[in-house]
Protein backbone atom coordinates (compact mmCIF):
# COMPACT_ATOMS: atom_id res chain seq x y z
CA UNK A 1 -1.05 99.24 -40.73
CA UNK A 2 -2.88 95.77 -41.44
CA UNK A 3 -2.61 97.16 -45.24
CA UNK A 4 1.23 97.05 -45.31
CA UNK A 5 0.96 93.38 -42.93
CA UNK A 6 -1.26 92.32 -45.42
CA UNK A 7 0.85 93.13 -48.80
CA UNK A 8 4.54 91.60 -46.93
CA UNK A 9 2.18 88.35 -46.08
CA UNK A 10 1.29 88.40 -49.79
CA UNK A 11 4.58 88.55 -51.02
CA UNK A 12 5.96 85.23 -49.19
CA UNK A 13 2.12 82.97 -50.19
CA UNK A 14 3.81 81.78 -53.42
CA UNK A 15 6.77 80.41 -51.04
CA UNK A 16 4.08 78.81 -48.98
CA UNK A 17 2.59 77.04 -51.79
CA UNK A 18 6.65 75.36 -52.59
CA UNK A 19 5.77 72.88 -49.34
CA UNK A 20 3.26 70.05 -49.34
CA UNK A 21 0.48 70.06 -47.08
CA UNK A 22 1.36 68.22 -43.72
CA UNK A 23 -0.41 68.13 -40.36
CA UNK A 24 0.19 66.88 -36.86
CA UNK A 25 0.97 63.08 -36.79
CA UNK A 26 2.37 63.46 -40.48
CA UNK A 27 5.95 61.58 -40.51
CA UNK A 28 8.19 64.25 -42.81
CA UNK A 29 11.91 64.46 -43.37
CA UNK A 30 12.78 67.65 -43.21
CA UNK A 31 16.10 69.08 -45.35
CA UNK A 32 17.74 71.93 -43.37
CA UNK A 33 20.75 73.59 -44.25
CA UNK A 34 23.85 74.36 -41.63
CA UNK A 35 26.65 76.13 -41.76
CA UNK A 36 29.78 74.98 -40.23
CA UNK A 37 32.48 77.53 -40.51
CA UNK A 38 32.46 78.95 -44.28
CA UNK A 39 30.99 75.58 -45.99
CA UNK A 40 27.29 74.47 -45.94
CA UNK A 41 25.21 71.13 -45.72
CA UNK A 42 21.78 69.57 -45.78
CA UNK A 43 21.11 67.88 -42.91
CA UNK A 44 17.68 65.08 -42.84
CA UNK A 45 15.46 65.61 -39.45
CA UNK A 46 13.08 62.92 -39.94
CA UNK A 47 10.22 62.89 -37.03
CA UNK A 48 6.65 63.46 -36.46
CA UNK A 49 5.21 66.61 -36.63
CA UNK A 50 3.59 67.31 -33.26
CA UNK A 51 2.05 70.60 -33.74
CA UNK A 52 1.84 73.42 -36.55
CA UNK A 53 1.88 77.12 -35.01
CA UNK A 54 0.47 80.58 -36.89
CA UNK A 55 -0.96 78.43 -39.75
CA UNK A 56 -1.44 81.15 -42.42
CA UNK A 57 1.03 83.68 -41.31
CA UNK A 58 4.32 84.70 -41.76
CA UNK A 59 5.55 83.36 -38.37
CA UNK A 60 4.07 79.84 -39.18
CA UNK A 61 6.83 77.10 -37.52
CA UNK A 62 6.27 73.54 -37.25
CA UNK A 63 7.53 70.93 -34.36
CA UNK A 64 9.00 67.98 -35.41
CA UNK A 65 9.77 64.88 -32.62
CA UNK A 66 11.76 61.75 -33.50
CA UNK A 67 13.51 59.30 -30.64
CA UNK A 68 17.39 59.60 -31.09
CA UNK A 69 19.40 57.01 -29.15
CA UNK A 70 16.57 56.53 -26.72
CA UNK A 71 15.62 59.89 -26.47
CA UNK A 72 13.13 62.26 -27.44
CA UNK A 73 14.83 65.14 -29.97
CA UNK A 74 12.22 68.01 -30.40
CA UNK A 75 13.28 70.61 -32.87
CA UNK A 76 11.20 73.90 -33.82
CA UNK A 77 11.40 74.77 -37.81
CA UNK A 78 10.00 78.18 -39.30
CA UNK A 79 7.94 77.70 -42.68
CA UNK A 80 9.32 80.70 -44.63
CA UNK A 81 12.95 80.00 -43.26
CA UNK A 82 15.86 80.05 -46.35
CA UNK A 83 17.41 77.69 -44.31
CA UNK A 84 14.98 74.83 -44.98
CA UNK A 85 15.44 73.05 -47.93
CA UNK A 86 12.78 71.18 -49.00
CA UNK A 87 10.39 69.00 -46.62
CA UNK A 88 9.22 65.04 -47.62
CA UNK A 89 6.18 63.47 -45.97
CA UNK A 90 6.63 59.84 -45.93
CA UNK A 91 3.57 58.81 -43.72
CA UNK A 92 -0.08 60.67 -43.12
CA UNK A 93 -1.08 60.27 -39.90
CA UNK A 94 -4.49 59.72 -38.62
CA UNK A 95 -5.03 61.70 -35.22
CA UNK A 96 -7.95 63.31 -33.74
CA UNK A 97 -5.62 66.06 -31.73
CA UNK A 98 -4.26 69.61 -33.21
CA UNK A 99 -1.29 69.36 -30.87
CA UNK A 100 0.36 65.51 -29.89
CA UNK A 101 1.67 66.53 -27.05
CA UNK A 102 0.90 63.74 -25.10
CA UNK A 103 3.34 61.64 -27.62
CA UNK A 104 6.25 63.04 -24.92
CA UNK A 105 5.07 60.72 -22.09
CA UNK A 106 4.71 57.60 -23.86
CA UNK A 107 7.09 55.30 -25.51
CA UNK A 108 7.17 52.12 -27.97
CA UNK A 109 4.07 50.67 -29.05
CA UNK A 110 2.06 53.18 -27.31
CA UNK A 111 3.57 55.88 -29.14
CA UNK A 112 2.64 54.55 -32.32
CA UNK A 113 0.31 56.63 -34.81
CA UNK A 114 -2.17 54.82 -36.78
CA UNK A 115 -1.49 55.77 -40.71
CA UNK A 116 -4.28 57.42 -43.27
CA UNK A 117 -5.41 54.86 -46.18
């Protein structure tokens, strides 16, 4: 069984490679296509990435935060999804956490991330 997991996993690594390496408190703009009725668009989600789930896998997804209007949008992308376009990073971020979750209770300066040099 881990034989046939193994070979499907293989098949989708070259898709993995497509995406630039980006970690938690990386700023990205992620392109994700919607449909709306029978026509389709890219829409930009630009936000920091609070966490990175099943790193390595098949089921690897990605978190993404960003402050909308005054308040907190979190939205939950799959790596290997076709509906994700391509994915930017505009800032590395230099954090000492695997998960940011603690960027949810804090706001304005506080919730700044110091950049990578």
């Amino acid at each position: 069984m881990s034989e046939l997991i193994k070979e499907i996993e293989a098949e989708y690594a070259d898709v993995r490679n497509n995406f630039p390496s980006f970690g938690p408190g990386d700023t990205v703009n992620v392109h994700y296509k919607i449909k709306e009725g029978n026509k389709e668009r890219i829409q930009q989600f630009q936000g920091t990435v609070l966490q990175r789930r099943n790193v390595s896998s098949n089921g690897e997804t990605f978190t993404v935060r960003k402050i909308s209007s005054g308040i907190g949008v979190e939205r939950i992308f799959p790596l290997l999804s076709p509906n994700i376009d391509k994915v930017e990073v505009l800032r590395r971020g230099k954090v000492r956490r695997a998960r940011l979750f603690y960027l949810r209770g804090r706001k304005g300066k506080s919730a700044r991330i110091k950049e990578k040099l």
